[in-house]
PDB file of N, CA and C in Angstrom:
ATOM      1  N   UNK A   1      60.719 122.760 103.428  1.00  0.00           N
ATOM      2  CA  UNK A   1      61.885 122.124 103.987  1.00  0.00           C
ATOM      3  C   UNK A   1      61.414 121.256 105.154  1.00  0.00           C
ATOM      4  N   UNK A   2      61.884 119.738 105.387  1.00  0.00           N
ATOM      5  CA  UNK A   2      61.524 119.156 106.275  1.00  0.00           C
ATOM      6  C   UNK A   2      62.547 118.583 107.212  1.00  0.00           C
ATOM      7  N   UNK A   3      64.121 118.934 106.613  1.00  0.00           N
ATOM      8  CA  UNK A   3      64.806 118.354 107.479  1.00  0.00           C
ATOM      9  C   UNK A   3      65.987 119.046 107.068  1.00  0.00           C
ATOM     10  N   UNK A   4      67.017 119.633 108.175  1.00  0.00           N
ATOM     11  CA  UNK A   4      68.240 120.409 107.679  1.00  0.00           C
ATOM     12  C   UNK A   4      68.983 119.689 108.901  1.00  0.00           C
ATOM     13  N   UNK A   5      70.146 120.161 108.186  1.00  0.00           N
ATOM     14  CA  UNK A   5      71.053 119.317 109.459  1.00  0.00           C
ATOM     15  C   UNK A   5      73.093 120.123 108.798  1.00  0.00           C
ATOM     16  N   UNK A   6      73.607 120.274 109.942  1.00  0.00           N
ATOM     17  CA  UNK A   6      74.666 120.935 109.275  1.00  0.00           C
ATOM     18  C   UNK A   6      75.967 120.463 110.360  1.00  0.00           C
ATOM     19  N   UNK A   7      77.005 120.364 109.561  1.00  0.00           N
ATOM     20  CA  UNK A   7      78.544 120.619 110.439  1.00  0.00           C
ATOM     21  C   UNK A   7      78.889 121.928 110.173  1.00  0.00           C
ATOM     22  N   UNK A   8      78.662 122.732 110.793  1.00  0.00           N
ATOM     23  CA  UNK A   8      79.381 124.228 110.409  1.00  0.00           C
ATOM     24  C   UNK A   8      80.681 124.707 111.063  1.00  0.00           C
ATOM     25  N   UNK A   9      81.848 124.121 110.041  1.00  0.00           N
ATOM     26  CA  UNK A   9      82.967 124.127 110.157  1.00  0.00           C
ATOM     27  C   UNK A   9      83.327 124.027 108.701  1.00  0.00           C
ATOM     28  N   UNK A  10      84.350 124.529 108.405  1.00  0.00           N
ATOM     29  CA  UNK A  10      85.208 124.129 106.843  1.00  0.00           C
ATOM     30  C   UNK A  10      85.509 123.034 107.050  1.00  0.00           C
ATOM     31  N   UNK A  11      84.929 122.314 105.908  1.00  0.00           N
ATOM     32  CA  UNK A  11      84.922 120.973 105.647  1.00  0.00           C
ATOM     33  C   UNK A  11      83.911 120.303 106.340  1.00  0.00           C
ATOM     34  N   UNK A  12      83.011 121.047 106.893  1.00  0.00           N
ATOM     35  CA  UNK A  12      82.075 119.977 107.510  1.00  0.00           C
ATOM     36  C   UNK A  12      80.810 120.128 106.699  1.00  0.00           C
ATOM     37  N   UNK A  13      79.950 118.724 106.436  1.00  0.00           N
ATOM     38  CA  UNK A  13      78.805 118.812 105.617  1.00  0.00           C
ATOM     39  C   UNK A  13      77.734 119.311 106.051  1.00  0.00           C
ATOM     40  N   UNK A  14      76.346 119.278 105.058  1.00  0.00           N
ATOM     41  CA  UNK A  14      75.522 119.839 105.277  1.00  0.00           C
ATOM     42  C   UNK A  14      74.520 119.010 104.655  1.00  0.00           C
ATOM     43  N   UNK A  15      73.426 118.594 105.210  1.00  0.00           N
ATOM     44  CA  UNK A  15      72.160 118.054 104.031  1.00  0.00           C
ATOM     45  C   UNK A  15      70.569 119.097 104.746  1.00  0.00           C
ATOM     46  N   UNK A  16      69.563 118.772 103.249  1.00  0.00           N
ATOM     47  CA  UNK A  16      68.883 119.408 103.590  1.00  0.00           C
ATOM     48  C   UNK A  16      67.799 118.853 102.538  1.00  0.00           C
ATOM     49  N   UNK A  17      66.964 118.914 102.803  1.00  0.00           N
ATOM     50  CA  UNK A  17      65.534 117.572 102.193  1.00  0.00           C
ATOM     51  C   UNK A  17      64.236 118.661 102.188  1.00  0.00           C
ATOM     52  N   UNK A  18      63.539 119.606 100.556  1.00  0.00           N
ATOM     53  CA  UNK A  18      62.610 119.838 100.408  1.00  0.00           C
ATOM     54  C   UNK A  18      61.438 118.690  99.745  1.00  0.00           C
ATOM     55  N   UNK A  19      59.937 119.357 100.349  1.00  0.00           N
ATOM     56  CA  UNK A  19      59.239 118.035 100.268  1.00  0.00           C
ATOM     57  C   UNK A  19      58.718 119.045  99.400  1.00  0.00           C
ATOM     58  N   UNK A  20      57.941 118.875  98.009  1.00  0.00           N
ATOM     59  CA  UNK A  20      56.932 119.106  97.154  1.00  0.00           C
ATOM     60  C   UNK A  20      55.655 119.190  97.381  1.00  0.00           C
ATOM     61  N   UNK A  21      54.593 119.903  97.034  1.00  0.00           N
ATOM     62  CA  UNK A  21      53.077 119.731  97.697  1.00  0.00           C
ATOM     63  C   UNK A  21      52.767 118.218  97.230  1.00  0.00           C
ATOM     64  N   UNK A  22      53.324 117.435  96.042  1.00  0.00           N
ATOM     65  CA  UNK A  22      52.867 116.001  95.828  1.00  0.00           C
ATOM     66  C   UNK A  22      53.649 115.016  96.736  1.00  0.00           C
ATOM     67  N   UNK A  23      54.447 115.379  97.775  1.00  0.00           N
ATOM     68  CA  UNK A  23      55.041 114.247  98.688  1.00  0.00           C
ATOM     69  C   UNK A  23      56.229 113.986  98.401  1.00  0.00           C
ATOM     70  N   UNK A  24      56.920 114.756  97.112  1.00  0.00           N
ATOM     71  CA  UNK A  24      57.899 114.363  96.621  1.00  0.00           C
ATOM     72  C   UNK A  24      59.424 114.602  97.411  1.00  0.00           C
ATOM     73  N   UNK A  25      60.722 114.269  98.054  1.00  0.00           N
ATOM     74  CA  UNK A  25      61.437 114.404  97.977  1.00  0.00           C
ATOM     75  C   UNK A  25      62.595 115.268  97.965  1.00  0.00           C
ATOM     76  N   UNK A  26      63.118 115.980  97.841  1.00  0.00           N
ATOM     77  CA  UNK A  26      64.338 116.447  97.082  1.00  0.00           C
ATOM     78  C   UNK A  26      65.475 116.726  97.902  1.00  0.00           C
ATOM     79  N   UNK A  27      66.659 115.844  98.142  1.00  0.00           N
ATOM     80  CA  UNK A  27      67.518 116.422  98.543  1.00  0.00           C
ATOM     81  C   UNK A  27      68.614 117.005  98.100  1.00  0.00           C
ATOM     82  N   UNK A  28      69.083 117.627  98.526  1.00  0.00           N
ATOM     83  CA  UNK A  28      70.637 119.095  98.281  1.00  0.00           C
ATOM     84  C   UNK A  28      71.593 118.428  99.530  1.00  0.00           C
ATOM     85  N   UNK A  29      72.987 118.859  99.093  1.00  0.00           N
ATOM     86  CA  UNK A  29      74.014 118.661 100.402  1.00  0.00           C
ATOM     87  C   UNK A  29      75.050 119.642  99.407  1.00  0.00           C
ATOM     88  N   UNK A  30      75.965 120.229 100.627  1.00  0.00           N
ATOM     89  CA  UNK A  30      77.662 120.369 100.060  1.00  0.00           C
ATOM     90  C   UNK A  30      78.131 120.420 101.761  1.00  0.00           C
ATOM     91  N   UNK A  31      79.026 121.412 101.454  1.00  0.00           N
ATOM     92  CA  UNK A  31      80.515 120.897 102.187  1.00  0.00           C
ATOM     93  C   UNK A  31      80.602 122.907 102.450  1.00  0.00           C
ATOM     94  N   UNK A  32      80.822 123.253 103.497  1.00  0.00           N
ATOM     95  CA  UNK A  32      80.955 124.322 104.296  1.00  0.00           C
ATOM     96  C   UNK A  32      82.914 124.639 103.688  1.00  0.00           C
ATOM     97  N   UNK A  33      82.862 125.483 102.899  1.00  0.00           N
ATOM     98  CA  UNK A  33      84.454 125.981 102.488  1.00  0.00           C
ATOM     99  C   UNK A  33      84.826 127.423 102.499  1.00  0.00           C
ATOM    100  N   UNK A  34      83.951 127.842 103.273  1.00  0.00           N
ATOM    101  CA  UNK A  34      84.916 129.188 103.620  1.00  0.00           C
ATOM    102  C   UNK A  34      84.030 129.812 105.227  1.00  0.00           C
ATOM    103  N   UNK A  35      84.436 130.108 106.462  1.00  0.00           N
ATOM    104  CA  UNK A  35      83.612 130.470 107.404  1.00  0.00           C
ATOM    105  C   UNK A  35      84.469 132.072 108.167  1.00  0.00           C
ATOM    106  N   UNK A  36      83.557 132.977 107.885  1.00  0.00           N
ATOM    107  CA  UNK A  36      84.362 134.058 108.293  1.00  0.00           C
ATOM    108  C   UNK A  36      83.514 134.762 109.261  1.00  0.00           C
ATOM    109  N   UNK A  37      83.219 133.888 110.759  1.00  0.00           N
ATOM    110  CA  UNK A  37      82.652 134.926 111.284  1.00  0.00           C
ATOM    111  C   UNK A  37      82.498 136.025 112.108  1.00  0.00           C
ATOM    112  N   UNK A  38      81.918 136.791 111.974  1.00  0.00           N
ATOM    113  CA  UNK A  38      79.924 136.811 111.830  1.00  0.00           C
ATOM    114  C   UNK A  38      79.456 137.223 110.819  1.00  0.00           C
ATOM    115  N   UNK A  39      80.606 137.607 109.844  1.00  0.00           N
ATOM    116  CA  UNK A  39      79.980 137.982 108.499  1.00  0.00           C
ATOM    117  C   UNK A  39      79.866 137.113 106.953  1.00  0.00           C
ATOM    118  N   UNK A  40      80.217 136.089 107.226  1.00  0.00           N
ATOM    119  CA  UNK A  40      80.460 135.374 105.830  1.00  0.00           C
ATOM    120  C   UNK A  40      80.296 134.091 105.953  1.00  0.00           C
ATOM    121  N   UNK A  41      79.404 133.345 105.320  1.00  0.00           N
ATOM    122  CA  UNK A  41      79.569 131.725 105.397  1.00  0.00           C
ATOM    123  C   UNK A  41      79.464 131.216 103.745  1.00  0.00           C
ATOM    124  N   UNK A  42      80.234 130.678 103.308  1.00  0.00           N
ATOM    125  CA  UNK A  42      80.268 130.107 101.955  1.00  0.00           C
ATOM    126  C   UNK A  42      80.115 128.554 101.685  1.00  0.00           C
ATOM    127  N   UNK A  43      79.369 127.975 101.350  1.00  0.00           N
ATOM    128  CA  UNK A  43      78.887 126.379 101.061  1.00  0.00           C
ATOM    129  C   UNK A  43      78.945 126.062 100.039  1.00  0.00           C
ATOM    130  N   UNK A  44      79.568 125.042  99.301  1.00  0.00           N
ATOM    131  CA  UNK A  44      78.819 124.627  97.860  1.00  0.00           C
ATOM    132  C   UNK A  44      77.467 123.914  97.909  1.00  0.00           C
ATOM    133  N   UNK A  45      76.785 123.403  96.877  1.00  0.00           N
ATOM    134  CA  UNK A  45      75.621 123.117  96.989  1.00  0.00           C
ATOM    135  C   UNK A  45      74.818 121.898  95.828  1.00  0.00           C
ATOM    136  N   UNK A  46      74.362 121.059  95.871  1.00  0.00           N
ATOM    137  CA  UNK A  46      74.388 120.170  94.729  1.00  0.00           C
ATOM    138  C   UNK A  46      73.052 119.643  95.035  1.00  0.00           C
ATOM    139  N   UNK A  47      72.343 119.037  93.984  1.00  0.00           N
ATOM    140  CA  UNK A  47      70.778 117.753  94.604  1.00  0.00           C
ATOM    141  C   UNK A  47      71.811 116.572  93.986  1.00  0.00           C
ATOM    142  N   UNK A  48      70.712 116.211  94.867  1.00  0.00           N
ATOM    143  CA  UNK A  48      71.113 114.613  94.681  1.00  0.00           C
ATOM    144  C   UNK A  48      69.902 113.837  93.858  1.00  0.00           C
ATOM    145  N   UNK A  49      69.487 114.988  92.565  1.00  0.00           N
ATOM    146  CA  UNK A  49      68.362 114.177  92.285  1.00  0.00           C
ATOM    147  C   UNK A  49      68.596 115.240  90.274  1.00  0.00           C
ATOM    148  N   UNK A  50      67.990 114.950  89.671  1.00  0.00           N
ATOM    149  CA  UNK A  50      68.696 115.319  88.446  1.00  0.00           C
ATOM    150  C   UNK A  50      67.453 116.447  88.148  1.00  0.00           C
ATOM    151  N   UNK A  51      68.019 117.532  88.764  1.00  0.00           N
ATOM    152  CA  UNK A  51      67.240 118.784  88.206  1.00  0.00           C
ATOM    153  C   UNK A  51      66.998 119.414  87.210  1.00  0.00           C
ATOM    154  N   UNK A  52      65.817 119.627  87.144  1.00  0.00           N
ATOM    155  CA  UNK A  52      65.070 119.607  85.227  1.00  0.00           C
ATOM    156  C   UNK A  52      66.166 120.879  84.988  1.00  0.00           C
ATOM    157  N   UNK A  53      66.551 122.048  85.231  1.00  0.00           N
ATOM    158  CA  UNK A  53      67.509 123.084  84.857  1.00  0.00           C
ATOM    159  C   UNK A  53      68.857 123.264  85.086  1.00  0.00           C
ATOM    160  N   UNK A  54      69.301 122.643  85.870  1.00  0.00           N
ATOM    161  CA  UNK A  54      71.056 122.702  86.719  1.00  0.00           C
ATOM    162  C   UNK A  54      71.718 120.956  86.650  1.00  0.00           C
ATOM    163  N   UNK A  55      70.161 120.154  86.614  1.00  0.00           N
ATOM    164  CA  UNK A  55      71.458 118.222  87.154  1.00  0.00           C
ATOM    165  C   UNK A  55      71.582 118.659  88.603  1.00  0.00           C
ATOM    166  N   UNK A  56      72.739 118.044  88.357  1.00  0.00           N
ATOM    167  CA  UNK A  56      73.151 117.552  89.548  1.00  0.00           C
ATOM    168  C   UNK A  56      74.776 118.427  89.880  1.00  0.00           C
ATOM    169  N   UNK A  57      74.576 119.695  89.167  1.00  0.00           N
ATOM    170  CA  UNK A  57      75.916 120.789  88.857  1.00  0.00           C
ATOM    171  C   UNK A  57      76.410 120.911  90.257  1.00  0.00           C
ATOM    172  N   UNK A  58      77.499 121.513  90.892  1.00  0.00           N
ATOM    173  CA  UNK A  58      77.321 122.150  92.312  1.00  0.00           C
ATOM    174  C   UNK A  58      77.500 123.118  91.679  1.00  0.00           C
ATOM    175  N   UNK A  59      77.007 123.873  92.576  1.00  0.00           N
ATOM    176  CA  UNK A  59      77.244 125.659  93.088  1.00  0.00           C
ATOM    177  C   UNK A  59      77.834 126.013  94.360  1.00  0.00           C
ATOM    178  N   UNK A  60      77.535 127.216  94.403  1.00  0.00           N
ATOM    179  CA  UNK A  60      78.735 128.071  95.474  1.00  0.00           C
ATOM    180  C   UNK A  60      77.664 128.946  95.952  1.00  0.00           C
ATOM    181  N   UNK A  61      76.927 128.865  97.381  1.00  0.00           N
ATOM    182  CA  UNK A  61      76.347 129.885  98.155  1.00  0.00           C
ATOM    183  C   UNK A  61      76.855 130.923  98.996  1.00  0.00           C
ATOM    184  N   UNK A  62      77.412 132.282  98.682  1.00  0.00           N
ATOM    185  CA  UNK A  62      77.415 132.678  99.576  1.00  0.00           C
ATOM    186  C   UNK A  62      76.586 133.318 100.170  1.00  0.00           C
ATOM    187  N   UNK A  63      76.858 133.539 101.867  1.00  0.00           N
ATOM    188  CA  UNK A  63      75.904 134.092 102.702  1.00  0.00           C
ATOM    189  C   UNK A  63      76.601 135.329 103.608  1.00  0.00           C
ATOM    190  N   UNK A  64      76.575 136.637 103.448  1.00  0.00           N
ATOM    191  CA  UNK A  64      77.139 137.426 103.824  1.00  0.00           C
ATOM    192  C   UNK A  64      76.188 138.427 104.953  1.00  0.00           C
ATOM    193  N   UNK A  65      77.104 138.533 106.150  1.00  0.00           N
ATOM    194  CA  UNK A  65      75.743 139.487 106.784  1.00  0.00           C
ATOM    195  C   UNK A  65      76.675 140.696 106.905  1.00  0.00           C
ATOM    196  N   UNK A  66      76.114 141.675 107.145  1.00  0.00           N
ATOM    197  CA  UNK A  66      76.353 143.098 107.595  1.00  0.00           C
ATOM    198  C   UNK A  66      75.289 143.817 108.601  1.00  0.00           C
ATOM    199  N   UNK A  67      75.987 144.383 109.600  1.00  0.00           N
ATOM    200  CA  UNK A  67      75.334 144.985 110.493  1.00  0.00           C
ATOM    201  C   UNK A  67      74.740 146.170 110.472  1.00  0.00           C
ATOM    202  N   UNK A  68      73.627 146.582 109.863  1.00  0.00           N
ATOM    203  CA  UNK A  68      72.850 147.790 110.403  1.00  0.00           C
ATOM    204  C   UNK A  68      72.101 147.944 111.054  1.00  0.00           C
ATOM    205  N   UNK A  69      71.715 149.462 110.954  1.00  0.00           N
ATOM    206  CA  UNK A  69      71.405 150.475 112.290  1.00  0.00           C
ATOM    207  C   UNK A  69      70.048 149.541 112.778  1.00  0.00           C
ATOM    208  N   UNK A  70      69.115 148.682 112.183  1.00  0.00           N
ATOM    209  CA  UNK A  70      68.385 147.926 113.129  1.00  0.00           C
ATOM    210  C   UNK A  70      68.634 146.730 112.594  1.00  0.00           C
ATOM    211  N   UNK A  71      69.263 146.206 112.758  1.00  0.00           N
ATOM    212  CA  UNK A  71      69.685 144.765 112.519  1.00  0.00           C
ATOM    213  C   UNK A  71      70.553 144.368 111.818  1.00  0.00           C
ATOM    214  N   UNK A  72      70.494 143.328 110.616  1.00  0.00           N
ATOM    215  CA  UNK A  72      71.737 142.656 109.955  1.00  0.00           C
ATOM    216  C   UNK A  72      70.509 142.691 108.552  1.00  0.00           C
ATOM    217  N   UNK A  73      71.737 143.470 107.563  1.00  0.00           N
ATOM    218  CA  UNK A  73      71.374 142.508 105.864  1.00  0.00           C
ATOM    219  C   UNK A  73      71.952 141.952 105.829  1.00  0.00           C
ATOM    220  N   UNK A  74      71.308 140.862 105.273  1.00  0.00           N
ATOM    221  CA  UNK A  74      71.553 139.054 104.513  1.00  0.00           C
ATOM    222  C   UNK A  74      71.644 139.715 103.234  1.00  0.00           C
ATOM    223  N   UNK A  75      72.494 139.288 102.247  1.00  0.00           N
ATOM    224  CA  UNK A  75      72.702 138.624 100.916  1.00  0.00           C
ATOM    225  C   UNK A  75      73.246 137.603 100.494  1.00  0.00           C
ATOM    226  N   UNK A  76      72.320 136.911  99.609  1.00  0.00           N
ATOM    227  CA  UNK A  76      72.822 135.697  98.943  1.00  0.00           C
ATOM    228  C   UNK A  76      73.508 135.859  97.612  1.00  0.00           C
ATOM    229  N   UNK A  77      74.980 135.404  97.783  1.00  0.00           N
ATOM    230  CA  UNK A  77      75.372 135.034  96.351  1.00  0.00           C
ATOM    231  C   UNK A  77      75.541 133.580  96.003  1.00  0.00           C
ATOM    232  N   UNK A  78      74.520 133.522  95.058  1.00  0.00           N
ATOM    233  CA  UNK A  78      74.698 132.323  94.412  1.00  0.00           C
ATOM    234  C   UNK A  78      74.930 132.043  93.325  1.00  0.00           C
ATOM    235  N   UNK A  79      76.310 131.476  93.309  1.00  0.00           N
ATOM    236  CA  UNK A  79      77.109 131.328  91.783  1.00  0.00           C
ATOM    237  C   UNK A  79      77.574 129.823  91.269  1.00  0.00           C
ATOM    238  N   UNK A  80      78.330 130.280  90.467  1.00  0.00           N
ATOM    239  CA  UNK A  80      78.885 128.694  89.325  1.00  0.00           C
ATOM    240  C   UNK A  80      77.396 128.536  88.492  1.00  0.00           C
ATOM    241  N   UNK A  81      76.871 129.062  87.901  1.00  0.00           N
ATOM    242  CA  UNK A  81      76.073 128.574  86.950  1.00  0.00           C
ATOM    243  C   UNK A  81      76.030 128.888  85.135  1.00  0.00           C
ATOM    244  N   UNK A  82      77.215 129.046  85.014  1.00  0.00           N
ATOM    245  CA  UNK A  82      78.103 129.278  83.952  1.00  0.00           C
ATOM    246  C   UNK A  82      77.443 128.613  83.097  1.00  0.00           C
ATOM    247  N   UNK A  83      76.989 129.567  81.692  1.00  0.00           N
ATOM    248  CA  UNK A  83      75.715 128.824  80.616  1.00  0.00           C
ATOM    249  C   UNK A  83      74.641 128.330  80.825  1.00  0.00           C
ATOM    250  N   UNK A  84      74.407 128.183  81.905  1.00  0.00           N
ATOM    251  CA  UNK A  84      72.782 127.664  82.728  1.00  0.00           C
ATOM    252  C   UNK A  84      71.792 128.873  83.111  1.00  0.00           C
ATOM    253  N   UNK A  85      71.685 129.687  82.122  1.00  0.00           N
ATOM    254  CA  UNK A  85      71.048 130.792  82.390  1.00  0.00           C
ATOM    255  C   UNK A  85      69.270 130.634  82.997  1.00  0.00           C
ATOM    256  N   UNK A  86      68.942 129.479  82.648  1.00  0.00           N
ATOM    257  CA  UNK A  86      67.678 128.997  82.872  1.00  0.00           C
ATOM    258  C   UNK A  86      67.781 128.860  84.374  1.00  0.00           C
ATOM    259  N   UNK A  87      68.746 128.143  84.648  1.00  0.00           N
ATOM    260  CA  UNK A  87      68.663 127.309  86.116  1.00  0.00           C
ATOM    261  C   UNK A  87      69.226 128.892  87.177  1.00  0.00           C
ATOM    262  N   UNK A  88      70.156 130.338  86.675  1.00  0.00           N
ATOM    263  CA  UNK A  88      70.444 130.942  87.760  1.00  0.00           C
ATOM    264  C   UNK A  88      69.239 131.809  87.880  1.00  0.00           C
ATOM    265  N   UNK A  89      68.577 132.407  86.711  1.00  0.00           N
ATOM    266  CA  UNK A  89      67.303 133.124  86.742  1.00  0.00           C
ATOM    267  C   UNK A  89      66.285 132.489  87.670  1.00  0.00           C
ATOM    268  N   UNK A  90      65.807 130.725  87.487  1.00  0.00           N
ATOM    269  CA  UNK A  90      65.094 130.083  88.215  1.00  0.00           C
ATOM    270  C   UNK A  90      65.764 130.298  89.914  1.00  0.00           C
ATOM    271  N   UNK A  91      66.611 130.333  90.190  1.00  0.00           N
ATOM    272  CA  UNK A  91      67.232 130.057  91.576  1.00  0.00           C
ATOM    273  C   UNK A  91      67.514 131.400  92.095  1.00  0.00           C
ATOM    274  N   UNK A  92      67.489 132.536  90.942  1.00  0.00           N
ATOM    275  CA  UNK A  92      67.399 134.169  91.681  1.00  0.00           C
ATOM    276  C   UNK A  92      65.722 133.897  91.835  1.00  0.00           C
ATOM    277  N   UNK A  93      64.815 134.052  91.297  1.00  0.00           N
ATOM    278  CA  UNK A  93      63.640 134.037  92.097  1.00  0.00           C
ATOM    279  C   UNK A  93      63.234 133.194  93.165  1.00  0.00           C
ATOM    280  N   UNK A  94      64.092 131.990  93.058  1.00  0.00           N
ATOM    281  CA  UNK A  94      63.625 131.149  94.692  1.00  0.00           C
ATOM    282  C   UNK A  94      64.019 132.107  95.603  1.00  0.00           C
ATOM    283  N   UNK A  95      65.738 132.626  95.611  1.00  0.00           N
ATOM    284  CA  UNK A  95      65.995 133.267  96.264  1.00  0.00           C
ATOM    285  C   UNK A  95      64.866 134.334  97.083  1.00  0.00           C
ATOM    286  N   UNK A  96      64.531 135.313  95.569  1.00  0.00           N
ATOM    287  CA  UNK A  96      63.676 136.357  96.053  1.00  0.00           C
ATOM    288  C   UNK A  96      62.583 135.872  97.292  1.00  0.00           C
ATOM    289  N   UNK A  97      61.957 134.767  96.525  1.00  0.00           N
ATOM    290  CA  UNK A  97      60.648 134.267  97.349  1.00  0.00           C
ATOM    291  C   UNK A  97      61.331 133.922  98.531  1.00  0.00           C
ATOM    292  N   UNK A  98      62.407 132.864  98.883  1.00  0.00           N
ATOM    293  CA  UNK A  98      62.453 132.890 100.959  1.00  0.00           C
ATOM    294  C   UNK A  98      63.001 133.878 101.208  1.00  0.00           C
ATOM    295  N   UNK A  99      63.633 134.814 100.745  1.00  0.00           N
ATOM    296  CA  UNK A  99      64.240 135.962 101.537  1.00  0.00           C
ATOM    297  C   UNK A  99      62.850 136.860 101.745  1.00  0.00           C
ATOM    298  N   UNK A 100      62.172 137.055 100.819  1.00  0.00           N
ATOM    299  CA  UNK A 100      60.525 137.527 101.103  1.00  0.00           C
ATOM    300  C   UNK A 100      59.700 137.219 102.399  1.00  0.00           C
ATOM    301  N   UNK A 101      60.052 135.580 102.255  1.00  0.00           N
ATOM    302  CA  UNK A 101      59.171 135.565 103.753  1.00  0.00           C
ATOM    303  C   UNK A 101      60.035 135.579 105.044  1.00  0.00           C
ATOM    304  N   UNK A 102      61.976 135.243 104.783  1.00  0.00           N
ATOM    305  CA  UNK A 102      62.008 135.896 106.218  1.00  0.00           C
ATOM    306  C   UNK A 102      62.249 137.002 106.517  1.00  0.00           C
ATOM    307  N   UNK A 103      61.764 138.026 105.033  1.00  0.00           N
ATOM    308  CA  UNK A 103      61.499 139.414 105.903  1.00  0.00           C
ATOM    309  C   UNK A 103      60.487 139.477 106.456  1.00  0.00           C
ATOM    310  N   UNK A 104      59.730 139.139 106.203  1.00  0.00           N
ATOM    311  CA  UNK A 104      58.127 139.139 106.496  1.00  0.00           C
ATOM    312  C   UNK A 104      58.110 138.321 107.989  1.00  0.00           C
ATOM    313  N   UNK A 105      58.440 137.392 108.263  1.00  0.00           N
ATOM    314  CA  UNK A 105      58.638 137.102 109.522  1.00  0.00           C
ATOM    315  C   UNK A 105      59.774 138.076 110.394  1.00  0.00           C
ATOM    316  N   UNK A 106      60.435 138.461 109.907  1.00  0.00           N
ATOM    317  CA  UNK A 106      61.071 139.117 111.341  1.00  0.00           C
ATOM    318  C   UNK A 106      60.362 140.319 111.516  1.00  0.00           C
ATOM    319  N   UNK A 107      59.606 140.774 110.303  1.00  0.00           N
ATOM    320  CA  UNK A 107      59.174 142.115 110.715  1.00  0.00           C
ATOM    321  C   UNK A 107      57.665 141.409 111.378  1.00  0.00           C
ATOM    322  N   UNK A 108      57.219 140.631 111.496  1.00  0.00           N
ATOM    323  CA  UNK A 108      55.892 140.508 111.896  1.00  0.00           C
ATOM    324  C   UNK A 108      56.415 139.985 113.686  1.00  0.00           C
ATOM    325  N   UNK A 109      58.188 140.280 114.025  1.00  0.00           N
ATOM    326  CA  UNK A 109      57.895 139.685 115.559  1.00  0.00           C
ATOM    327  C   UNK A 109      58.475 138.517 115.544  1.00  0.00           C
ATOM    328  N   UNK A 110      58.758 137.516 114.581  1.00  0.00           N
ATOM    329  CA  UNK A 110      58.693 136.286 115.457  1.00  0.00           C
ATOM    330  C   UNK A 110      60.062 136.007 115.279  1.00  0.00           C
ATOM    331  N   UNK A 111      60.507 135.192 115.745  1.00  0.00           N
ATOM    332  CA  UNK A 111      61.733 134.752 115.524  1.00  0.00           C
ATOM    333  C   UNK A 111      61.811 133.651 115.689  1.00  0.00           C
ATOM    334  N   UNK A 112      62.963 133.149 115.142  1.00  0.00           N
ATOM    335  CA  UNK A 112      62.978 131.582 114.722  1.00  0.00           C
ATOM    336  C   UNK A 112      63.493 130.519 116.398  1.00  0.00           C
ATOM    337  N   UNK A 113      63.150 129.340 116.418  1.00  0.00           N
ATOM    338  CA  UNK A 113      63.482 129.165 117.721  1.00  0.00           C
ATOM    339  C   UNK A 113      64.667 128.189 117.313  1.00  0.00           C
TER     340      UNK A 113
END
C-alpha cells in the first residue's frame, strides 16, 4: 500500500492505491455507509482497474471490533461476492495474510504511528 486517504463519515469517501513488486498500480475506493462507533465500520469497496477474478464488482467490508481482556478483536466481513467463488476464496486469503502481519506487529511492540 502506498497511499490511503479517507473521509470517515457516512457518505464520506475513501481511496487507497496498492503498488505490485513490478511498479504496477492498483487502485480501490468506496464510500463509508454504516459507522457505529467504536465497534463497527462498514465501507463498500470497488478497483478501479478490471480484476482478473471480481472486475470492477463492489463489495461490502465490514470491520467490527470487540473489546477483550488484552485488547480488541478485529474481524473482517467481506461480502457481496455472490457466484464469484474464485474472487471471495482469493480475498479470504488476502484477508488471512494482512491480518497475519498486524498480528505479528502488535505482538512484536510496535504500533502504528
Amino acid at each position: 500500500m502506498v497511499d490511503w486517504s479517507a473521509d470517515l463519515r457516512v457518505g464520506g469517501r475513501w481511496n487507497v492505491i496498492f503498488r505490485t513488486a513490478d511498479g504496477t498500480d492498483l487502485p480501490a475506493s468506496g464510500e463509508f455507509v454504516e459507522i457505529e462507533a467504536p465497534r463497527r465500520i462498514v465501507q463498500t469497496r470497488a478497483y478501479a482497474w478490471d480484476h482478473p477474478t471480481l472486475g470492477r464488482r463492489q463489495t461490502t467490508v465490514a470491520w467490527l471490533l470487540e473489546p477483550i481482556a488484552r485488547g480488541t478483536r478485529l474481524t473482517i466481513c467481506h461480502g457481496r461476492f455472490a457466484g464469484l467463488h474464485e474472487a471471495a476464496a482469493e480475498h479470504a486469503e488476502g484477508w488471512a495474510r494482512v491480518l497475519a502481519w498486524l498480528q505479528a506487529h502488535v505482538e512484536a511492540g510496535r504500533l502504528a504511528a
